[in-house]
Protein backbone atom coordinates (compact mmCIF):
# COMPACT_ATOMS: atom_id res chain seq x y z
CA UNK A 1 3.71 110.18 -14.20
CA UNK A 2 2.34 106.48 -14.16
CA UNK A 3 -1.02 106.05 -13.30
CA UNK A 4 -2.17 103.66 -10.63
CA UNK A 5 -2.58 100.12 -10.89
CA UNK A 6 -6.76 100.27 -10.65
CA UNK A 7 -6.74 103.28 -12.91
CA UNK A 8 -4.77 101.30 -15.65
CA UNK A 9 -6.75 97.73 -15.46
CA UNK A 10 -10.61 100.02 -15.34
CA UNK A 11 -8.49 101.59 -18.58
CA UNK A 12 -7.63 98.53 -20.07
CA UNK A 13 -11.04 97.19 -19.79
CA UNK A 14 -12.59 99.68 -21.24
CA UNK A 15 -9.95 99.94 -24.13
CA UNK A 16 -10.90 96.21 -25.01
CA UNK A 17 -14.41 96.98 -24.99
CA UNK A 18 -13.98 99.66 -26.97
CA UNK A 19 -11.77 96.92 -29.40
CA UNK A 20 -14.18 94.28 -29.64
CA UNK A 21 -17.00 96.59 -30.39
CA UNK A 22 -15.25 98.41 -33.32
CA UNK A 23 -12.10 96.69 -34.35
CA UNK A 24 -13.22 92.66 -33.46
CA UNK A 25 -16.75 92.89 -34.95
CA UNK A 26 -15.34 95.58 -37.13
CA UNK A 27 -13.09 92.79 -39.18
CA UNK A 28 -15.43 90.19 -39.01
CA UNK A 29 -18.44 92.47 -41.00
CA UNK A 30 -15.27 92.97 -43.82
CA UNK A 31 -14.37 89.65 -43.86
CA UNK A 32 -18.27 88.56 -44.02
CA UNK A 33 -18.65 91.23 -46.85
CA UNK A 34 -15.69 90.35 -48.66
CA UNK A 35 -16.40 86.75 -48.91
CA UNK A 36 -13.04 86.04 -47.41
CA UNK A 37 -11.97 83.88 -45.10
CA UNK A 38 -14.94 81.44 -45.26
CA UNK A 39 -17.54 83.34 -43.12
CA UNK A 40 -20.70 83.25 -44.35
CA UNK A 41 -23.22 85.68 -45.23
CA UNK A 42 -25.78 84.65 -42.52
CA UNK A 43 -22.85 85.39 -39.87
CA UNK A 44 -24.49 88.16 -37.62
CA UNK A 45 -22.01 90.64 -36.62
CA UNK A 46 -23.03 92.91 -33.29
CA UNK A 47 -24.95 89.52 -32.30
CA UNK A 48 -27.18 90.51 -29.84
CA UNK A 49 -28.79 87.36 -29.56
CA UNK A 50 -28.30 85.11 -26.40
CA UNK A 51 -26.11 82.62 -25.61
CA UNK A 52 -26.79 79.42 -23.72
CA UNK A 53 -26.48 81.59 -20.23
CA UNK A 54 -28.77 84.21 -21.61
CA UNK A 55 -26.10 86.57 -22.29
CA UNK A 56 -26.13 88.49 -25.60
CA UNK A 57 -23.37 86.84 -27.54
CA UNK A 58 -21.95 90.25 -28.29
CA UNK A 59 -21.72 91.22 -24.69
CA UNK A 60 -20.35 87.95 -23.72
CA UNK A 61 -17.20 89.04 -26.19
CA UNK A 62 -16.79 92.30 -25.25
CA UNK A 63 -16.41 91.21 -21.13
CA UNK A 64 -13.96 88.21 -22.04
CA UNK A 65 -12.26 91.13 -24.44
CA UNK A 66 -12.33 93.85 -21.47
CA UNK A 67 -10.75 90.99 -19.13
CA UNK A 68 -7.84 90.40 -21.47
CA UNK A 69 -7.67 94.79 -21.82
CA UNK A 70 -8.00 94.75 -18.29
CA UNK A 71 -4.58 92.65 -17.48
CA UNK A 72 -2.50 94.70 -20.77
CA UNK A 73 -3.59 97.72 -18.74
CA UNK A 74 -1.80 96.39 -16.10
CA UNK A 75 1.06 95.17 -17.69
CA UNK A 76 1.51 98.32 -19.99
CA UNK A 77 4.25 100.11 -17.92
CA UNK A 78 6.44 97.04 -18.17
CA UNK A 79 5.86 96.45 -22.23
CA UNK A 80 9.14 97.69 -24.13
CA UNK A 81 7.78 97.28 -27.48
CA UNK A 82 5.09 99.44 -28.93
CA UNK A 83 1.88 99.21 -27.03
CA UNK A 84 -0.29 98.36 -30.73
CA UNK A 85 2.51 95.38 -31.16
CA UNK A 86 1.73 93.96 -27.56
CA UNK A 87 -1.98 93.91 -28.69
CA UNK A 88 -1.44 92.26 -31.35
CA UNK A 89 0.04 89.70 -29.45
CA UNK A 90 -2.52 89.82 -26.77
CA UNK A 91 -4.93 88.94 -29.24
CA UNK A 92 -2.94 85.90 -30.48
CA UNK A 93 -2.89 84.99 -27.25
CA UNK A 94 -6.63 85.36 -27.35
CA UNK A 95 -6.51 83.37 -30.14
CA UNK A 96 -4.88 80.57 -29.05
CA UNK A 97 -6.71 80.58 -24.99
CA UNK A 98 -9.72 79.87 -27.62
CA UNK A 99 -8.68 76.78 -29.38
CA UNK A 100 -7.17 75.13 -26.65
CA UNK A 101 -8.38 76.45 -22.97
CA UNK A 102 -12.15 77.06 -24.07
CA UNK A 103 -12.88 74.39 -26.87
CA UNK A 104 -11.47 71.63 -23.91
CA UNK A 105 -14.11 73.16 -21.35
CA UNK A 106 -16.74 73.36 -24.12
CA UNK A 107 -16.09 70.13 -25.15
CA UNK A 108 -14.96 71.24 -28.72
CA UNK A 109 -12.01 70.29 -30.59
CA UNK A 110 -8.82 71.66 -29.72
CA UNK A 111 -7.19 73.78 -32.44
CA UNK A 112 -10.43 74.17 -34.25
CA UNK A 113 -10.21 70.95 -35.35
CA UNK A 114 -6.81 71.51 -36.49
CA UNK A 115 -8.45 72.94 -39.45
CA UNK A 116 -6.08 75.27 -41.46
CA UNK A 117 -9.25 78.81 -41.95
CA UNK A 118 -10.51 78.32 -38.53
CA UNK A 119 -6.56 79.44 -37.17
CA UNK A 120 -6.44 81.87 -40.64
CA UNK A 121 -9.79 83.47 -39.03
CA UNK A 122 -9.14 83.26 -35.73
CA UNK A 123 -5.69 85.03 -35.44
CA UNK A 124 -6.84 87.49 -38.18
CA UNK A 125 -10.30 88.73 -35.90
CA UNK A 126 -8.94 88.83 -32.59
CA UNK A 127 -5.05 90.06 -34.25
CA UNK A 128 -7.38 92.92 -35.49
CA UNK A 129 -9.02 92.99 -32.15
CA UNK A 130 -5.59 93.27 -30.12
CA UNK A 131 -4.34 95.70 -32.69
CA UNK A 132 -7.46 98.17 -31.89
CA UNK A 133 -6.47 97.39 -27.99
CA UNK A 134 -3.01 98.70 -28.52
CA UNK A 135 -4.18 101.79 -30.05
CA UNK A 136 -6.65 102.46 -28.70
CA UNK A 137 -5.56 101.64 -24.98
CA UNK A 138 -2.55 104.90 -25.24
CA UNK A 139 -5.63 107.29 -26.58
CA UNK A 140 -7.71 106.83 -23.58
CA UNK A 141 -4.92 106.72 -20.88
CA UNK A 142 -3.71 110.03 -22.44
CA UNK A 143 -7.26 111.30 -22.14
CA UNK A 144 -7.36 110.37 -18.62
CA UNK A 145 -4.63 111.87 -17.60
């Protein structure tokens, strides 16, 4: 039986916390460690330091993460491929809201500057952080059930 509509956004949301605590901060501590992808070894992962609105930045990600969770949760009784495939395009999506939505209302360059890494990092973290929505999302609503 398919759960209610509220049931499967709260769901969702939680699912992307869950994502951006393990899987989106998860990738960027291997990258960091690895030396890959350009991040440097000062980049704090689990940031808990606040942003310009006083929010700790880590907190600020895992909302805006629980958002995007929150409408897949929604949307996950119409998805016909498998649910860990339409995270990983939720967080491409993510991806690309980034370079174009919020670096225009931040006043950043669109595209990262157009800059080949900052797309190579982007869509690899929040891929990875999409990914862990898509699996993670099925475990939980199971669990609920």
């Amino acid at each position: 039986m398919q759960k209610a509509l509220p049931i499967r956004v709260i769901l969702g949301f939680v699912a992307a916390v869950i994502a951006v605590f393990t899987f989106h901060q998860g990738m960027i501590l291997l990258l960091r460690e690895t030396g890959m992808l350009g991040i440097p070894a000062s980049a704090k992962v689990w940031n808990f330091a606040a942003n310009p609105n006083g929010v700790p930045a880590v907190l600020n990600l895992a909302f805006w993460g629980g958002l995007y969770g929150a409408v897949f949760g929604a949307l996950a009784p119409r998805f016909t491929w498998p649910l860990w495939l339409c995270g990983l395009l939720t967080g491409f999506t993510a991806a690309l809201v980034g370079f174009f939505i919020v670096a225009a209302l931040k006043g950043q360059p669109i595209g990262g500057g157009w800059v080949l890494m900052s797309w190579v990092r982007s869509f690899t973290i929040n891929g990875c952080f999409g990914l862990g929505l898509g699996l993670i999302y099925p475990l939980i609503a199971r669990r609920a059930s």
